[in-house]
C-alpha atoms as a PDB file:
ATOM      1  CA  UNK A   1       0.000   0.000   0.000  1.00  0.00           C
ATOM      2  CA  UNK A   2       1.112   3.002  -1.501  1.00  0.00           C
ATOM      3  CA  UNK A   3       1.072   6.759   1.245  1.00  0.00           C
ATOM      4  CA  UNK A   4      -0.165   9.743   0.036  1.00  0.00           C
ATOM      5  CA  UNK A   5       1.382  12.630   1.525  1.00  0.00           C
ATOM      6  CA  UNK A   6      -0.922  15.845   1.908  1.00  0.00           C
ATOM      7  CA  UNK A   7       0.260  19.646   1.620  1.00  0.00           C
ATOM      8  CA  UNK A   8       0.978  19.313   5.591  1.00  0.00           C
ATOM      9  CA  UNK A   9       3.034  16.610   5.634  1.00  0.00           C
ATOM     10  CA  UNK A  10       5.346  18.040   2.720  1.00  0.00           C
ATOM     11  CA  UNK A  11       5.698  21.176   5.083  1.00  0.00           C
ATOM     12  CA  UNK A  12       6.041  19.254   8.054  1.00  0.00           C
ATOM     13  CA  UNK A  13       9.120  17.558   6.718  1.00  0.00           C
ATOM     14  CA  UNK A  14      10.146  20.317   4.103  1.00  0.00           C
ATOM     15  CA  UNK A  15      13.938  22.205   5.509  1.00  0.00           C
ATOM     16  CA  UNK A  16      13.557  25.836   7.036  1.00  0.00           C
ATOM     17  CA  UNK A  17      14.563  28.518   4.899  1.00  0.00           C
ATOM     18  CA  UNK A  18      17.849  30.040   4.772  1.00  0.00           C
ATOM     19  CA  UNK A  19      19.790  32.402   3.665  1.00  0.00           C
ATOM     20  CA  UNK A  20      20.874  32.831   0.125  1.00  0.00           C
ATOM     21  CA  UNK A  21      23.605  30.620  -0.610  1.00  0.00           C
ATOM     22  CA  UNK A  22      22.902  28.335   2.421  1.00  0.00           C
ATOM     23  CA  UNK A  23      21.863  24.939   0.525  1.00  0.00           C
ATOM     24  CA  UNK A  24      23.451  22.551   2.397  1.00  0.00           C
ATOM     25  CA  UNK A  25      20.716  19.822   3.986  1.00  0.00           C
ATOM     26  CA  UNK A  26      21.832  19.662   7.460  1.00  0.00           C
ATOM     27  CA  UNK A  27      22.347  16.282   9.298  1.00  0.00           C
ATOM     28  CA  UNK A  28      20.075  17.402  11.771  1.00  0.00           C
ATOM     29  CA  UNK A  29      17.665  17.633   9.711  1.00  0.00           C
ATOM     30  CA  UNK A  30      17.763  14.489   8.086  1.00  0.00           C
ATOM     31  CA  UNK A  31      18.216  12.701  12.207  1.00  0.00           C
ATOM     32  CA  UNK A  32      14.968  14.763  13.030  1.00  0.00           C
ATOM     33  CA  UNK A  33      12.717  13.283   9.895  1.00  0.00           C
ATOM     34  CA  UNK A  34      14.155  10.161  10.845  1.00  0.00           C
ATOM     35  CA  UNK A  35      13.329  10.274  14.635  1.00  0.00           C
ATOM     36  CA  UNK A  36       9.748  11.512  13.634  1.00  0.00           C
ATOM     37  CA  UNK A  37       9.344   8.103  10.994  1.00  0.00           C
ATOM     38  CA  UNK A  38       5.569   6.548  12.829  1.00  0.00           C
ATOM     39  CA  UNK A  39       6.128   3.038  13.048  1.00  0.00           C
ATOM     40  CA  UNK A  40       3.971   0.272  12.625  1.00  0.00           C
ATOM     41  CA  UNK A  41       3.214   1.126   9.001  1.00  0.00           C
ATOM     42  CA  UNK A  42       3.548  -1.093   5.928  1.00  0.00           C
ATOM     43  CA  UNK A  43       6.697  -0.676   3.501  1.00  0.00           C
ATOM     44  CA  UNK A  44       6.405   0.921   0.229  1.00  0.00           C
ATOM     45  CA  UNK A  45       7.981  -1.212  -2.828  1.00  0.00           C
ATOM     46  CA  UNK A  46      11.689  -1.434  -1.220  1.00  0.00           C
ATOM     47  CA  UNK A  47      10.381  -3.290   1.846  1.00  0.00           C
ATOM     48  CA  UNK A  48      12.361  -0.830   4.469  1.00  0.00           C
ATOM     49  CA  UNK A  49       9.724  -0.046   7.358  1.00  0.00           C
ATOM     50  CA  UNK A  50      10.252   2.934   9.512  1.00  0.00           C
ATOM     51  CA  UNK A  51      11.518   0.855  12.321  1.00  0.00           C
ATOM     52  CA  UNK A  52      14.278  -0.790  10.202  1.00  0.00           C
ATOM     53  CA  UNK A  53      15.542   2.696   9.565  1.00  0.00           C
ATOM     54  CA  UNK A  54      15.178   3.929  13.012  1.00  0.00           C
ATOM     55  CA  UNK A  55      17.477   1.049  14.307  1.00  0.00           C
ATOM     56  CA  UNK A  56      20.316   1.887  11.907  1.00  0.00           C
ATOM     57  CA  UNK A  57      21.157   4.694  14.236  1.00  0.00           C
ATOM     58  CA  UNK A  58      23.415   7.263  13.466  1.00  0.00           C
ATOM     59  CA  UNK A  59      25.580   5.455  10.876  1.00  0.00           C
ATOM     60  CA  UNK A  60      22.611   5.168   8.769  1.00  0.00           C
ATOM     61  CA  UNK A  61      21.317   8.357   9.704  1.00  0.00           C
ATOM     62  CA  UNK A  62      24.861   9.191   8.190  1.00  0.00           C
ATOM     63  CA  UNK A  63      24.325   7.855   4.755  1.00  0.00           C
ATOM     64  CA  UNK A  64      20.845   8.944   4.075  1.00  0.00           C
ATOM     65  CA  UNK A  65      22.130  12.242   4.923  1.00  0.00           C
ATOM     66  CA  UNK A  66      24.956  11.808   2.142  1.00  0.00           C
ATOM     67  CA  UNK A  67      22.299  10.569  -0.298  1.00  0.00           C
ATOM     68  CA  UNK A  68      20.044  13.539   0.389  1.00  0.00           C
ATOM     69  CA  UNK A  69      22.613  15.762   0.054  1.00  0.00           C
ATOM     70  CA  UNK A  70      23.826  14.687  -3.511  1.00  0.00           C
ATOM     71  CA  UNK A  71      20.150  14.435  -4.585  1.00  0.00           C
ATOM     72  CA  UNK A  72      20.037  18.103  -3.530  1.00  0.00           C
ATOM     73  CA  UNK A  73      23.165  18.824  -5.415  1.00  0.00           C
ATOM     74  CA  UNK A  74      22.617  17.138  -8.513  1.00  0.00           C
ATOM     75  CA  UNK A  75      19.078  18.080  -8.210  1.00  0.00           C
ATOM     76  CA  UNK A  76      17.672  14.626  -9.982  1.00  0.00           C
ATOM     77  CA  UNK A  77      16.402  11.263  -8.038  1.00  0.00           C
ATOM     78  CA  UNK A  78      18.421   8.167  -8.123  1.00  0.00           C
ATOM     79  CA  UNK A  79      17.008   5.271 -10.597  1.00  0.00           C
ATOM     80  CA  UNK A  80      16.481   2.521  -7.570  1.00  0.00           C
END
């Protein structure tokens, strides 16, 4: 089963503003979406639940944050 995210939710998890030449997504931000994940909810496609995230602690907290951040950069989604 597929979520559908409404206008709230996208603001919700959306970074603050910055300054002008601040683009950088900030660790902290990506720890805080991750520490605000609600559990007991199915998977999408990949078959990672929230919780399976959540337990990865900071090391994976780490990588997502290096994903996101090269997503932001190159500004287009990875294939898988």
């Amino acid at each position: 089963m597929c979520t559908v995210l409404t206008v709230a939710d996208l603001i919700s998890i959306a970074p603050p503003l910055r300054e002008e030449g601040e683009m950088d997504i900030l660790f902290e931000e990506v720890q805080a979406v991750i520490d605000r994940l609600e559990g007991n909810k199915s998977p999408g496609t990949d078959g990672i639940t929230a919780e399976m995230i959540q337990a990865g602690g900071e090391p994976l907290a780490r990588v997502l944050h290096g994903i996101c951040q090269k997503i932001w950069e190159e500004e287009r989604m990875p294939e898988e």
